[in-house]
Structures are given as C-alpha cells and as structure tokens.
PDB file of N, CA and C in Angstrom:
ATOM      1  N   UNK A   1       7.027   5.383  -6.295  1.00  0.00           N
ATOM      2  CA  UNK A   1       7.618   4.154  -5.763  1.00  0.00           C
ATOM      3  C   UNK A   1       6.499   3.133  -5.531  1.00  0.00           C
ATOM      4  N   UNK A   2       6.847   1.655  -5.985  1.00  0.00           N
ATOM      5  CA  UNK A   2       5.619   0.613  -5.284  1.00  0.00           C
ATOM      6  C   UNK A   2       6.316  -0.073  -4.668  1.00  0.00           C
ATOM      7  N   UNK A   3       5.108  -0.101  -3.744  1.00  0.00           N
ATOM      8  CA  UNK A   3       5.360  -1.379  -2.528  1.00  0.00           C
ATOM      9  C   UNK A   3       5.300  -2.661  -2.711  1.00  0.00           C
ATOM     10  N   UNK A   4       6.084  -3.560  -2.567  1.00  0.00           N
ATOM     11  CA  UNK A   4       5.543  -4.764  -2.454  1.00  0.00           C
ATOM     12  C   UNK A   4       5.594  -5.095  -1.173  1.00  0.00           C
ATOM     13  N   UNK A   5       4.546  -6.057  -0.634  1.00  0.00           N
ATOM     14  CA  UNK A   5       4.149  -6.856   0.305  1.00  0.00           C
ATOM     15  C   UNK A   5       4.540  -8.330  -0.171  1.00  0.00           C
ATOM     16  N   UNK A   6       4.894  -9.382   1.342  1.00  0.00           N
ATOM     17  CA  UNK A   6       5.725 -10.645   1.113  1.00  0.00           C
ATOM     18  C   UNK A   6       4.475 -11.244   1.807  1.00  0.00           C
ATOM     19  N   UNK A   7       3.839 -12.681   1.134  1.00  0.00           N
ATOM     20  CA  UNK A   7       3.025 -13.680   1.673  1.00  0.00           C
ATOM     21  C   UNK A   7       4.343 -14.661   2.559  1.00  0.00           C
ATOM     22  N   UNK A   8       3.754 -15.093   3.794  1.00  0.00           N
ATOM     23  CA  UNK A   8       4.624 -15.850   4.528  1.00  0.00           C
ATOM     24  C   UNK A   8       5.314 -17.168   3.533  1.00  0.00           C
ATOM     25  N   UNK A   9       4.128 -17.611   2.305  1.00  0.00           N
ATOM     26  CA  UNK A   9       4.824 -18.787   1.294  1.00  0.00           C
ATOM     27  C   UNK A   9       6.067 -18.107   0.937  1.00  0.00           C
ATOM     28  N   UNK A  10       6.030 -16.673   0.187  1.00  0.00           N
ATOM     29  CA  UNK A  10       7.142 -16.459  -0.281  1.00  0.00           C
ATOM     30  C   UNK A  10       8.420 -16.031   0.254  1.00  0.00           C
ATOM     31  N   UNK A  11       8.046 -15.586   2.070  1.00  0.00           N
ATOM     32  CA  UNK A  11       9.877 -15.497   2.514  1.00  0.00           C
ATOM     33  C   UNK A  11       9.856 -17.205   2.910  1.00  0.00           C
ATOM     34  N   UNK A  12       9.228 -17.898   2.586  1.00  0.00           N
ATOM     35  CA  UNK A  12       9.588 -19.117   2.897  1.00  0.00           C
ATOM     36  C   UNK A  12      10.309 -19.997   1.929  1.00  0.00           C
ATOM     37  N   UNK A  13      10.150 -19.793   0.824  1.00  0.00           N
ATOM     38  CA  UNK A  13      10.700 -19.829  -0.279  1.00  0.00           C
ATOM     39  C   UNK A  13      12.003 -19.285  -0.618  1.00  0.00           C
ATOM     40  N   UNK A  14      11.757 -17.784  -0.241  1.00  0.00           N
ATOM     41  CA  UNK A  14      13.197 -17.300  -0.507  1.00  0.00           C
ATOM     42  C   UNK A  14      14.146 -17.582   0.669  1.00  0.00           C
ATOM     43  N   UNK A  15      13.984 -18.344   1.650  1.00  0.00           N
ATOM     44  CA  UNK A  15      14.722 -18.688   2.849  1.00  0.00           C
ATOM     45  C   UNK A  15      15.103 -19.901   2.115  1.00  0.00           C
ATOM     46  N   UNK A  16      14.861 -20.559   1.584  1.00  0.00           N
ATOM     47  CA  UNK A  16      14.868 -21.885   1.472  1.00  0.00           C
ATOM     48  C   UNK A  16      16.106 -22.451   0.160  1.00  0.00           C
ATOM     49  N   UNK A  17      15.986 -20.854  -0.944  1.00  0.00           N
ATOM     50  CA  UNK A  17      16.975 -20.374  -1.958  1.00  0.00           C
ATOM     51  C   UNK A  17      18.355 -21.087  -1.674  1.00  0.00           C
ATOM     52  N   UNK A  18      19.025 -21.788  -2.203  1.00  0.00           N
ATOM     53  CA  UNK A  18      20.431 -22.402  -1.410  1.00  0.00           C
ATOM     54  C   UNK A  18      21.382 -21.183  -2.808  1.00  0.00           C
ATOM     55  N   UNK A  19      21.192 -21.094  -3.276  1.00  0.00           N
ATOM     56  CA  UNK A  19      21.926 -20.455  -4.145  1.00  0.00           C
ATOM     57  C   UNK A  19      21.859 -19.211  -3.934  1.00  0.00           C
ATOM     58  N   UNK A  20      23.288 -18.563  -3.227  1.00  0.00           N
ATOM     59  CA  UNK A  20      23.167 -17.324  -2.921  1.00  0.00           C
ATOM     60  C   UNK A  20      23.189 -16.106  -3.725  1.00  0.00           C
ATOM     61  N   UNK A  21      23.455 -16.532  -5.184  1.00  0.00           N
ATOM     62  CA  UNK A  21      23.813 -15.477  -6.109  1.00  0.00           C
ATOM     63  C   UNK A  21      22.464 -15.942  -6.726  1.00  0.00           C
ATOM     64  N   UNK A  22      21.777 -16.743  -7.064  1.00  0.00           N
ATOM     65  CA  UNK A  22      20.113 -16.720  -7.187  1.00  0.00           C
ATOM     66  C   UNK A  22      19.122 -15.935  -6.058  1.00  0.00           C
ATOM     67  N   UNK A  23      19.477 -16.111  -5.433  1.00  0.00           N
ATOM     68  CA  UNK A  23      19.228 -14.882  -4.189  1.00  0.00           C
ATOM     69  C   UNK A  23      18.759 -13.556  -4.292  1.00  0.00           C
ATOM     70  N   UNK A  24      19.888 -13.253  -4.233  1.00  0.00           N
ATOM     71  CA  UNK A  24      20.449 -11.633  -4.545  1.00  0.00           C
ATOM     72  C   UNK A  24      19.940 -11.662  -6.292  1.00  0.00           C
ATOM     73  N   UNK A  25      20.066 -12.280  -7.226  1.00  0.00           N
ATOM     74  CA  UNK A  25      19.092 -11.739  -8.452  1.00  0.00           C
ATOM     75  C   UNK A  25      17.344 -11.903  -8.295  1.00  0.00           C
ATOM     76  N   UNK A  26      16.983 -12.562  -7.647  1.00  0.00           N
ATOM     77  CA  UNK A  26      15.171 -12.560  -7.087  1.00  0.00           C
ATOM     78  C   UNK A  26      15.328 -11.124  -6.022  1.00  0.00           C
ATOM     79  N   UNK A  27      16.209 -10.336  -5.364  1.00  0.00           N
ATOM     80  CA  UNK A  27      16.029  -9.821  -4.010  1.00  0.00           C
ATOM     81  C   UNK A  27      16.377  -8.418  -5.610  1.00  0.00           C
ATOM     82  N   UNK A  28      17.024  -8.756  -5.836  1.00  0.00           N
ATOM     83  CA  UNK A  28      17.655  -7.473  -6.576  1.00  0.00           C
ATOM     84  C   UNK A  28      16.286  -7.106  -8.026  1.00  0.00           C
ATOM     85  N   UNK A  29      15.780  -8.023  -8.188  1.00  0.00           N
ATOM     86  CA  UNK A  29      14.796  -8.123  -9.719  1.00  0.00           C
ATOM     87  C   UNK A  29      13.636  -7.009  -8.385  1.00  0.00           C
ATOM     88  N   UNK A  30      12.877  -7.597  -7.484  1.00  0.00           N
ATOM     89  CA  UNK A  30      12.048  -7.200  -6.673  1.00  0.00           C
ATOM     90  C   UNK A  30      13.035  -5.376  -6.485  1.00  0.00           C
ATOM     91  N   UNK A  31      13.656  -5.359  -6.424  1.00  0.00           N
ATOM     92  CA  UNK A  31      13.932  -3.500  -6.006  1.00  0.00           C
ATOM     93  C   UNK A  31      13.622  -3.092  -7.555  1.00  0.00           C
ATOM     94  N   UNK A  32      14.200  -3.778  -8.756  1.00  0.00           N
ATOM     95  CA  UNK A  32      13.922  -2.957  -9.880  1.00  0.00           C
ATOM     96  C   UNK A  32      12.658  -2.658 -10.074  1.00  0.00           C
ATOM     97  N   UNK A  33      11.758  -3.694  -9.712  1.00  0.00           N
ATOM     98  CA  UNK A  33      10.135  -3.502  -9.793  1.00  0.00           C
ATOM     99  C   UNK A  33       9.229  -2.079  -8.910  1.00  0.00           C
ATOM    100  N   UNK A  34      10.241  -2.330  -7.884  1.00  0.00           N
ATOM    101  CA  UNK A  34       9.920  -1.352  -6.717  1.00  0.00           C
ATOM    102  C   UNK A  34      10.004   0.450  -7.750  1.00  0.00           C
ATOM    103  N   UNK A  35      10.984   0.269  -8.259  1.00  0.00           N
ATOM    104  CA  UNK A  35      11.413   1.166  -8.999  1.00  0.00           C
ATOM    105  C   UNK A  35      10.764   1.670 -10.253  1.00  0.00           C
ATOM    106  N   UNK A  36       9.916   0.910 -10.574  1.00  0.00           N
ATOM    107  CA  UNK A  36       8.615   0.796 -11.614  1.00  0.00           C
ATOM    108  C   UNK A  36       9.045   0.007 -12.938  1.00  0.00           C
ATOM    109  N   UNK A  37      10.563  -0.723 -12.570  1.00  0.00           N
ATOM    110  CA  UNK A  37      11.052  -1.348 -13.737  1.00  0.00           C
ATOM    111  C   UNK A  37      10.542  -3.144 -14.111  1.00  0.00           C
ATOM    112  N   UNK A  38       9.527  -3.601 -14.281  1.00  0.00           N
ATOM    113  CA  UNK A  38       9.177  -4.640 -13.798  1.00  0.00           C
ATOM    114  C   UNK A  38       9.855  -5.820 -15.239  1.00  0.00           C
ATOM    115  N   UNK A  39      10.688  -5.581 -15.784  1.00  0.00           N
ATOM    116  CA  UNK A  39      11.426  -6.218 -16.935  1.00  0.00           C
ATOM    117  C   UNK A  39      10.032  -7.465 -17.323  1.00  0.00           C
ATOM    118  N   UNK A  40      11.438  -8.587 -17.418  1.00  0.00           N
ATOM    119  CA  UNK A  40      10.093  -9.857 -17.985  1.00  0.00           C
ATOM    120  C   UNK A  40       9.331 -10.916 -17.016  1.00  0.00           C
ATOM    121  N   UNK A  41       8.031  -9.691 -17.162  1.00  0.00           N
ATOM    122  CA  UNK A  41       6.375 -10.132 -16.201  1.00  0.00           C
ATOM    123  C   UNK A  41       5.500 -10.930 -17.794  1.00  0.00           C
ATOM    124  N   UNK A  42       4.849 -11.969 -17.000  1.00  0.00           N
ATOM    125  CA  UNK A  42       3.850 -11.883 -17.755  1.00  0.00           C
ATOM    126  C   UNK A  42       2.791 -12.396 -16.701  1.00  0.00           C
ATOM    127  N   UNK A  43       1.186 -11.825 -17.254  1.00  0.00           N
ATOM    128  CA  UNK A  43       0.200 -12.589 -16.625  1.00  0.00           C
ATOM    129  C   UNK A  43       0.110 -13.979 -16.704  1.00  0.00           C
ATOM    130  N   UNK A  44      -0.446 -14.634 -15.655  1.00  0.00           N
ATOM    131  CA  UNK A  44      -0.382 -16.148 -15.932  1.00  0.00           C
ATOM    132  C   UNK A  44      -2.179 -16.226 -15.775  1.00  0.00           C
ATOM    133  N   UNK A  45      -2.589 -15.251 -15.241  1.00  0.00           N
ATOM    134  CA  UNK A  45      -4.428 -15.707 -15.052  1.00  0.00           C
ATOM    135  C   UNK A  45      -4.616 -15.237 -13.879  1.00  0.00           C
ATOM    136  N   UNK A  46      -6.090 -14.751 -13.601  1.00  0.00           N
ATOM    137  CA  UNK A  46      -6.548 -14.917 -12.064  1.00  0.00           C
ATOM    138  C   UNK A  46      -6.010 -13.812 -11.338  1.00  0.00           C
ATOM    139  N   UNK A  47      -5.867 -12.595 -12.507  1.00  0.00           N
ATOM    140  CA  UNK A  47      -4.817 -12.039 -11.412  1.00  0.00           C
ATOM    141  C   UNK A  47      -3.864 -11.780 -11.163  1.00  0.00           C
ATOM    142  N   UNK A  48      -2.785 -12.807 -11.534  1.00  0.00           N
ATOM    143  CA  UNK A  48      -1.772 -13.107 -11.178  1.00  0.00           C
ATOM    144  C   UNK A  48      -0.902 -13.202 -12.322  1.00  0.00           C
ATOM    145  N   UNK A  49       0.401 -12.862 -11.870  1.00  0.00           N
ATOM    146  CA  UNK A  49       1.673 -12.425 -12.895  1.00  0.00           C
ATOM    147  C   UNK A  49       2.732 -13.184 -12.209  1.00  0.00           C
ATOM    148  N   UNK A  50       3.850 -13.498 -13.330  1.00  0.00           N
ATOM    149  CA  UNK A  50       5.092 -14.336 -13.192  1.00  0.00           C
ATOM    150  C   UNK A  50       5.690 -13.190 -13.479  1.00  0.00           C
ATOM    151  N   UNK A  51       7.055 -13.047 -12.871  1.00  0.00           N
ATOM    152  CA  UNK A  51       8.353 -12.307 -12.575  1.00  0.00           C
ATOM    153  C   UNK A  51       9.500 -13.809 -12.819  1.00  0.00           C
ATOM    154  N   UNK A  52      10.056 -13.275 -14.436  1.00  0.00           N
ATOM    155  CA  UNK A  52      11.258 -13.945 -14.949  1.00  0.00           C
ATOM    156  C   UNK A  52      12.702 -14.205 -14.516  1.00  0.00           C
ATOM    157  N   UNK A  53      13.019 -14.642 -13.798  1.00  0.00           N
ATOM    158  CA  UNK A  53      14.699 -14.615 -13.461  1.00  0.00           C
ATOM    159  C   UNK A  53      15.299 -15.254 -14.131  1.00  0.00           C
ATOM    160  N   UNK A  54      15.804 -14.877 -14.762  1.00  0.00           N
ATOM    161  CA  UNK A  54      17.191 -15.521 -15.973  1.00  0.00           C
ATOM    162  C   UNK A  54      18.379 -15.691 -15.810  1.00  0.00           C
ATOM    163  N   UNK A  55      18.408 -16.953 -14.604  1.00  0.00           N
ATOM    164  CA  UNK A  55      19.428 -16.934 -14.093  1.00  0.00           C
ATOM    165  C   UNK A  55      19.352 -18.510 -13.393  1.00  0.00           C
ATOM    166  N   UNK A  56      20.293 -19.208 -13.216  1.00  0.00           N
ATOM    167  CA  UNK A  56      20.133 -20.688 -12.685  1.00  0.00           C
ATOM    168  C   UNK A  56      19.031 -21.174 -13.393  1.00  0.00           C
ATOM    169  N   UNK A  57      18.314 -22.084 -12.444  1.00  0.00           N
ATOM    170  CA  UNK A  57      16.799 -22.954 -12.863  1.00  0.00           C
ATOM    171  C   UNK A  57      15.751 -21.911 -13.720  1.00  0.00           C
ATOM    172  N   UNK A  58      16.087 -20.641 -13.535  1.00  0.00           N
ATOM    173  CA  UNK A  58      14.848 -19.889 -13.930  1.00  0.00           C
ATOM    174  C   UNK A  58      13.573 -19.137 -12.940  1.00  0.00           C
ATOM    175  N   UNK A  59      14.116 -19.033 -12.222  1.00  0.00           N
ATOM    176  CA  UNK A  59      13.492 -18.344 -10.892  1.00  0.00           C
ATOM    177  C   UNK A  59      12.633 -17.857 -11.620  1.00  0.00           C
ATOM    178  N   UNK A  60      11.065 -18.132 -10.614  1.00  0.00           N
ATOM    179  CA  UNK A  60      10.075 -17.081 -11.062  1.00  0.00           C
ATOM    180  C   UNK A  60       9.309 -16.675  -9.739  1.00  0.00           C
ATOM    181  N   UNK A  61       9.193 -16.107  -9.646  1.00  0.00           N
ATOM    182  CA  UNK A  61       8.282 -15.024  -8.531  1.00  0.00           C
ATOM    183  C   UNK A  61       6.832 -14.479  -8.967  1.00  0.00           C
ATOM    184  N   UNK A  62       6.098 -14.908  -8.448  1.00  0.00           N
ATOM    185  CA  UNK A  62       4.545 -14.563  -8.582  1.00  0.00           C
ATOM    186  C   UNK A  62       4.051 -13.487  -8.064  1.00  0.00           C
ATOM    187  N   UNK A  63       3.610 -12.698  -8.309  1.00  0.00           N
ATOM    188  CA  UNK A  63       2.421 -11.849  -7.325  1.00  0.00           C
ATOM    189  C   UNK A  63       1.265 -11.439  -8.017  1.00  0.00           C
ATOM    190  N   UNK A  64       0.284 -10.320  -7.375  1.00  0.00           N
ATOM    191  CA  UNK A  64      -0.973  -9.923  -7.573  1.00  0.00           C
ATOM    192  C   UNK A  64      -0.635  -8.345  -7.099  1.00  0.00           C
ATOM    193  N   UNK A  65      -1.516  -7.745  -8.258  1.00  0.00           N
ATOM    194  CA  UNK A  65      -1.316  -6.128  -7.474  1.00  0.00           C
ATOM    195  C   UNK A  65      -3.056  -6.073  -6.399  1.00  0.00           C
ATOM    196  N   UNK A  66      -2.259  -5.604  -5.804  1.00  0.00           N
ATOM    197  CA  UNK A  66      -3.756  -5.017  -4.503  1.00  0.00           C
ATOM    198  C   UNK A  66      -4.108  -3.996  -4.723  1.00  0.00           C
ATOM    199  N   UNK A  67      -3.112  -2.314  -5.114  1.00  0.00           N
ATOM    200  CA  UNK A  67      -4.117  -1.135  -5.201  1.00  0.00           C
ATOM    201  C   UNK A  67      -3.097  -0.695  -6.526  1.00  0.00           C
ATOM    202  N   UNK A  68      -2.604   0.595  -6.351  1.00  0.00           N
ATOM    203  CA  UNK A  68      -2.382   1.287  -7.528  1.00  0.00           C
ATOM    204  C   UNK A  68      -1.055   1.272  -7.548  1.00  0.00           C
ATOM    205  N   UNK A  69      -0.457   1.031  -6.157  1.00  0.00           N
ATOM    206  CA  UNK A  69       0.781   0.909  -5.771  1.00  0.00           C
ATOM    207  C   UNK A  69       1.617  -0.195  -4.638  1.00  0.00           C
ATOM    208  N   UNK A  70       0.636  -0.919  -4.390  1.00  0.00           N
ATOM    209  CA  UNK A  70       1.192  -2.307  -4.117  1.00  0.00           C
ATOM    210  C   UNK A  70       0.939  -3.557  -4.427  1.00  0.00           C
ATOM    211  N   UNK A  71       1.795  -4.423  -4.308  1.00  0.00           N
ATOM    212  CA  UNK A  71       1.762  -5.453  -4.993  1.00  0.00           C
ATOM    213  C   UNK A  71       2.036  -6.286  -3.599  1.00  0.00           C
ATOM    214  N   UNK A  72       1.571  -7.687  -3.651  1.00  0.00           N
ATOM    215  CA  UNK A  72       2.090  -8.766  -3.290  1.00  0.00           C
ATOM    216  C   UNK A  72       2.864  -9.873  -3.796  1.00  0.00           C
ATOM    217  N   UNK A  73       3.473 -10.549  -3.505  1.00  0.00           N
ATOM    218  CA  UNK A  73       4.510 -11.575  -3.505  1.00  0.00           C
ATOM    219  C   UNK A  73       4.279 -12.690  -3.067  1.00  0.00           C
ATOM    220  N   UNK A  74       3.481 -13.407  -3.929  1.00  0.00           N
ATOM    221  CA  UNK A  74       2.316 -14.690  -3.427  1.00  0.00           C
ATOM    222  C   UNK A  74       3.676 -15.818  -2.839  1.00  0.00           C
ATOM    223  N   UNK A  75       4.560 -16.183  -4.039  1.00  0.00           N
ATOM    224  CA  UNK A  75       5.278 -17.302  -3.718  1.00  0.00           C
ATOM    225  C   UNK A  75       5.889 -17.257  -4.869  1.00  0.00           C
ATOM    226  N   UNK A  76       7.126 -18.045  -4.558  1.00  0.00           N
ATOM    227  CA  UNK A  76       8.414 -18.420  -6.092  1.00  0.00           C
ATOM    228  C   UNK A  76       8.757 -19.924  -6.286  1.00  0.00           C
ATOM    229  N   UNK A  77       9.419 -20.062  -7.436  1.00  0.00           N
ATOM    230  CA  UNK A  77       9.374 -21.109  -7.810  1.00  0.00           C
ATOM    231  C   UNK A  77      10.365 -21.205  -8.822  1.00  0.00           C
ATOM    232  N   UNK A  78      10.426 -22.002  -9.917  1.00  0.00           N
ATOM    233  CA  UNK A  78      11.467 -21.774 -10.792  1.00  0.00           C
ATOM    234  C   UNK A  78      10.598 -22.903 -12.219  1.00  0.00           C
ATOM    235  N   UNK A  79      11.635 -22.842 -13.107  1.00  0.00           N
ATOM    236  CA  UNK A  79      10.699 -23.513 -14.263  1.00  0.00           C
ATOM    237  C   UNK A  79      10.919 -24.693 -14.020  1.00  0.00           C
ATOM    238  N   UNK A  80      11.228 -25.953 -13.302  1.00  0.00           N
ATOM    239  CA  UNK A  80      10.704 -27.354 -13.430  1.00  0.00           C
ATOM    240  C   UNK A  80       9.529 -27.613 -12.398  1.00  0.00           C
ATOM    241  N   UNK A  81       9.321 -26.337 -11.385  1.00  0.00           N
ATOM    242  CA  UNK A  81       7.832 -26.555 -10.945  1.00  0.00           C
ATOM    243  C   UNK A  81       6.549 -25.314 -11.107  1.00  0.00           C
ATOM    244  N   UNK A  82       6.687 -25.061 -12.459  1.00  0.00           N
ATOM    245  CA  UNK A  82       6.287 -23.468 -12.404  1.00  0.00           C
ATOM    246  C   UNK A  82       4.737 -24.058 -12.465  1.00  0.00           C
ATOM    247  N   UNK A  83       3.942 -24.842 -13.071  1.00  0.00           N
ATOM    248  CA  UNK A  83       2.681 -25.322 -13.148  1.00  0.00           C
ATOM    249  C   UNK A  83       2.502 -25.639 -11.840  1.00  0.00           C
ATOM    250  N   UNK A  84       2.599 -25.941 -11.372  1.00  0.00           N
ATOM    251  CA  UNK A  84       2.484 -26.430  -9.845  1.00  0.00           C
ATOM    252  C   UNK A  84       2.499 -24.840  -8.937  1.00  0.00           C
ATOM    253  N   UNK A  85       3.353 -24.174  -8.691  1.00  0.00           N
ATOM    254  CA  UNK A  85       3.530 -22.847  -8.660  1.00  0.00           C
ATOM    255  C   UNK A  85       2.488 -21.569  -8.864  1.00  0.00           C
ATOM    256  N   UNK A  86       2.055 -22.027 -10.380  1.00  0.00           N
ATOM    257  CA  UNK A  86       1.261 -20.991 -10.604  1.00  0.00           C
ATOM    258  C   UNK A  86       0.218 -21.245 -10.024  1.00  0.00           C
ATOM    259  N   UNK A  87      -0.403 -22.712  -9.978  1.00  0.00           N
ATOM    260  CA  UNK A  87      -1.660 -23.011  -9.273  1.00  0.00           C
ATOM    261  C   UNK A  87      -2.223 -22.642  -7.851  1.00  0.00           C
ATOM    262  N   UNK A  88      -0.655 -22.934  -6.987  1.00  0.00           N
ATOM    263  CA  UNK A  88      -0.649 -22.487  -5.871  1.00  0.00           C
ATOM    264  C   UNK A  88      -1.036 -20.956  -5.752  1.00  0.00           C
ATOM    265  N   UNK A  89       0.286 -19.937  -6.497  1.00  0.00           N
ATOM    266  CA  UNK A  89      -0.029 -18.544  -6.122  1.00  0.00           C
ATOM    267  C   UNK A  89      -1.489 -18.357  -6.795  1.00  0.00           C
ATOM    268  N   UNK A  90      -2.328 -18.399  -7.196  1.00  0.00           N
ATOM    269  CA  UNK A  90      -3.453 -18.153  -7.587  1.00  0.00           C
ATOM    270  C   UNK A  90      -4.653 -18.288  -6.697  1.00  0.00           C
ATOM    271  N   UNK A  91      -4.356 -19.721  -5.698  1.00  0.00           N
ATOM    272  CA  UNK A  91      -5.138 -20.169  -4.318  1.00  0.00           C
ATOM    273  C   UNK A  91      -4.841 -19.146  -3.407  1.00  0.00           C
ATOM    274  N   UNK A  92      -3.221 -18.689  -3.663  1.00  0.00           N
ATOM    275  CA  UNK A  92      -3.023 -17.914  -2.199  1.00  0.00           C
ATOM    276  C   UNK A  92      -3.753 -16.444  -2.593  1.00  0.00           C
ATOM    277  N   UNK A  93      -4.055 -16.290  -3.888  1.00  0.00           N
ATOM    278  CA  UNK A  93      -4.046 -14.715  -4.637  1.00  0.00           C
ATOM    279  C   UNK A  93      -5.810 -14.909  -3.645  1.00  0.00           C
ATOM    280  N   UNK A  94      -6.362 -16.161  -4.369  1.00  0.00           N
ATOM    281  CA  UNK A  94      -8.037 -16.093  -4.328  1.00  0.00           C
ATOM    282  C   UNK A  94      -8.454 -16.237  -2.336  1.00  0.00           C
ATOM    283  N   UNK A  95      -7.606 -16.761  -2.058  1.00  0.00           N
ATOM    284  CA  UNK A  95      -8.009 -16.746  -0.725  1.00  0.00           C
ATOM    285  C   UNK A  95      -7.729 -15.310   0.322  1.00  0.00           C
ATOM    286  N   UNK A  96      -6.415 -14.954  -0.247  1.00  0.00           N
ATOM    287  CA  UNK A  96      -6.219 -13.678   0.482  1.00  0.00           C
ATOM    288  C   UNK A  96      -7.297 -12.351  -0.407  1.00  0.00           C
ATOM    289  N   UNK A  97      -8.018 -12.595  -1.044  1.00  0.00           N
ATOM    290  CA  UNK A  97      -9.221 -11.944  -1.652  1.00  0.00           C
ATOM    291  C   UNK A  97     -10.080 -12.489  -0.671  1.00  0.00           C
ATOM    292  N   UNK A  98     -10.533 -13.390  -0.376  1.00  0.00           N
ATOM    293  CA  UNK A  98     -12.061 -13.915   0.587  1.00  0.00           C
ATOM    294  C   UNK A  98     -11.286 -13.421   1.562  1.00  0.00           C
ATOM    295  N   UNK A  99     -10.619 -13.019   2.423  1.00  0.00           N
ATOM    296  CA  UNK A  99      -9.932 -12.403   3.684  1.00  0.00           C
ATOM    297  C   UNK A  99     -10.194 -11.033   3.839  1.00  0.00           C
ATOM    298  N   UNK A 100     -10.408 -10.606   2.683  1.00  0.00           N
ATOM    299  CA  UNK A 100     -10.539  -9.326   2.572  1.00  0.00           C
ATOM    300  C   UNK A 100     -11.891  -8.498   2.961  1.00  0.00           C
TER     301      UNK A 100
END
C-alpha cells in the first residue's frame, strides 16, 4: 500500500473544487494510486509528476514521491492553469526539500 501525504496548498484546492462529481473523481483517482494503480501520471520535471483527471476542465494533481512508499500531494489544478500549477508544485516540491 502507498501513502500519500496532503500539502496544506492541496486540501486547499480540493476544498475549493465546486464540482462535486470532479471531487469524488480527484478523491477517488488518489485511492487508485494508493492501490499502486497510478493510471495517466506523467513527470513534469524537478521531481515532480502530474496525475490526469479526465473529467470536466481536466483536473490535474501534482505530487513528489518522498521514500519508497509515500508520496506527497503538492497542489491541483486543471488544464487552463496547468503551467502556472506546475511551477508552483515544483517551489512547494523544492522548498519542502530545504525543510528537510
């Protein structure tokens, strides 16, 4: 089983979700991953990987793995701000590295 861990950006984000059945497919994609099913990931750089939702705007969910079995959950976004997005989770990836 992997863990994921939530950065405060990203339950802030997913609080913020007005679409409740976009919701529940970002809440539901995150258990398949948990499950070792991580469907369509790709790296974006730095670290850091996009999680595809194919569904409404295009939900995407960022994270970084930390050990062998957890992951974090930098922040989400969707495809009309995914550049913007990726830049961010990458600051939050590199800073919660200097924390370390």
């Amino acid at each position: 089983m992997i863990d994921f861990n939530e950065t405060i950006e990203f339950v802030q984000w997913l609080e913020a979700v007005r679409d409740p059945f976009a919701k529940v497919r970002v809440v539901k994609r995150i258990r398949m991953a948990e499950a070792g099913n991580f469907g369509d990931c790709e790296p974006v750089g730095d670290g850091v990987s996009e999680m595809r939702i194919h569904y409404g705007p295009g939900s995407r969910v960022y994270f970084t793995r930390r050990n062998k079995a957890v992951y974090l959950l930098l922040v989400g976004g969707d495809k009309s701000t995914q550049s913007r997005d990726i830049k961010r989770a990458k600051q939050i990836a590199l800073n919660l590295g200097n924390e370390e």
